[in-house]
Protein backbone atom coordinates (compact mmCIF):
# COMPACT_ATOMS: atom_id res chain seq x y z
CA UNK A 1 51.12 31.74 23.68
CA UNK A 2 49.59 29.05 25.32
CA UNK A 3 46.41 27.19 24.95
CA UNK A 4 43.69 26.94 27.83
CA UNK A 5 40.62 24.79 27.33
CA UNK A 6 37.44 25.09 28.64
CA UNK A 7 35.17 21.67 29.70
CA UNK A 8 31.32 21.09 29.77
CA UNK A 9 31.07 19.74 33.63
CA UNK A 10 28.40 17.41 31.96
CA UNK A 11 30.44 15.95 29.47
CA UNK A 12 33.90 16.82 30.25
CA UNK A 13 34.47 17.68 26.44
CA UNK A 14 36.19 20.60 25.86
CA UNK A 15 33.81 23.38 24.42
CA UNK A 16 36.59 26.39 23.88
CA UNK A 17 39.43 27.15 24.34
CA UNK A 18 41.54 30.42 25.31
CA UNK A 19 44.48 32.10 23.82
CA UNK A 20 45.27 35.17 25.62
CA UNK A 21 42.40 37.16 26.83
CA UNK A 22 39.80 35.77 24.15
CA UNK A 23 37.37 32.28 23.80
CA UNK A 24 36.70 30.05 20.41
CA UNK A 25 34.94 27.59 20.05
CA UNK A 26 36.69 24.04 19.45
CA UNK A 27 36.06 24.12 15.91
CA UNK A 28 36.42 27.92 15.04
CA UNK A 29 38.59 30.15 14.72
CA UNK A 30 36.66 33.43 15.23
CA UNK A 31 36.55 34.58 19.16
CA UNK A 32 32.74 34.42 20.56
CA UNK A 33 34.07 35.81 24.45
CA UNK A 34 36.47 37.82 26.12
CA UNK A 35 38.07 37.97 29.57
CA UNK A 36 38.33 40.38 31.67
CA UNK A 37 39.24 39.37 35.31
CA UNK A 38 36.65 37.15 37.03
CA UNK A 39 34.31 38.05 34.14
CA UNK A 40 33.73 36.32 30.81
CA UNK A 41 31.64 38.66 27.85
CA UNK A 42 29.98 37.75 24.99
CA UNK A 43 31.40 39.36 21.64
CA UNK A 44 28.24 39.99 20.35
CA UNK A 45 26.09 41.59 22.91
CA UNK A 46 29.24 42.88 25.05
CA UNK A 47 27.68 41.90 28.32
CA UNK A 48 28.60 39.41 30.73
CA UNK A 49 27.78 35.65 29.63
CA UNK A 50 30.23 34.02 32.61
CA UNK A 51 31.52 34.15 36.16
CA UNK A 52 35.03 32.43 36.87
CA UNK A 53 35.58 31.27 40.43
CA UNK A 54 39.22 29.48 40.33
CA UNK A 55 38.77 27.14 37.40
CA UNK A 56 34.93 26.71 37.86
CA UNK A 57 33.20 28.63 35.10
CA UNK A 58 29.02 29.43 36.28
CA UNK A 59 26.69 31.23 33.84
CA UNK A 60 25.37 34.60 34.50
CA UNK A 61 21.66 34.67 34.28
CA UNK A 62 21.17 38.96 34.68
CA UNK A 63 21.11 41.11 37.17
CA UNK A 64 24.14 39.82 39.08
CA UNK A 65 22.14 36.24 39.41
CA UNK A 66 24.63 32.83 38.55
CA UNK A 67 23.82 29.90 37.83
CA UNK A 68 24.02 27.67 41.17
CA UNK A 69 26.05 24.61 39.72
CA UNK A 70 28.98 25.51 37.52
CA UNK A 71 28.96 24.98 33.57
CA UNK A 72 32.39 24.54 32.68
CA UNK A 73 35.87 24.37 33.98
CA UNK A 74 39.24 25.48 33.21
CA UNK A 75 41.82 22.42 32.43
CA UNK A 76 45.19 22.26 32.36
């Protein structure tokens, strides 16, 4: 299965990466998100920590409010 890796728009480091339907961090090895469509959850409070729009990744503040600049991106 192929790898995915997720970038900090900042820094353009990757942060995670992706192997099938789950996130880890760059230096774990234990999934902290899943995906599920357009939506990114956190493992430990199973509610929705991200919004992916194409390869832009924004942050979901609550209530169905995003962040207005995205976080991270997907790269190839």
């Amino acid at each position: 299965m192929a790898e995915r890796y997720l970038y900090d728009y900042s820094s353009h480091r990757a942060v995670m990466y992706e192997i099938g339907d789950y996130l880890y961090a760059i230096s774990g090895n234990k999934a902290e998100h899943w995906i599920s469509g357009d939506y990114i959850f956190c493992m430990e409070t199973q509610t929705i920590s991200f919004w992916i729009l194409g390869k832009d990744v924004y942050g979901h503040i609550g209530r169905g409010e995003l962040t207005r600049q995205p976080l991270y991106y997907f790269g190839e």
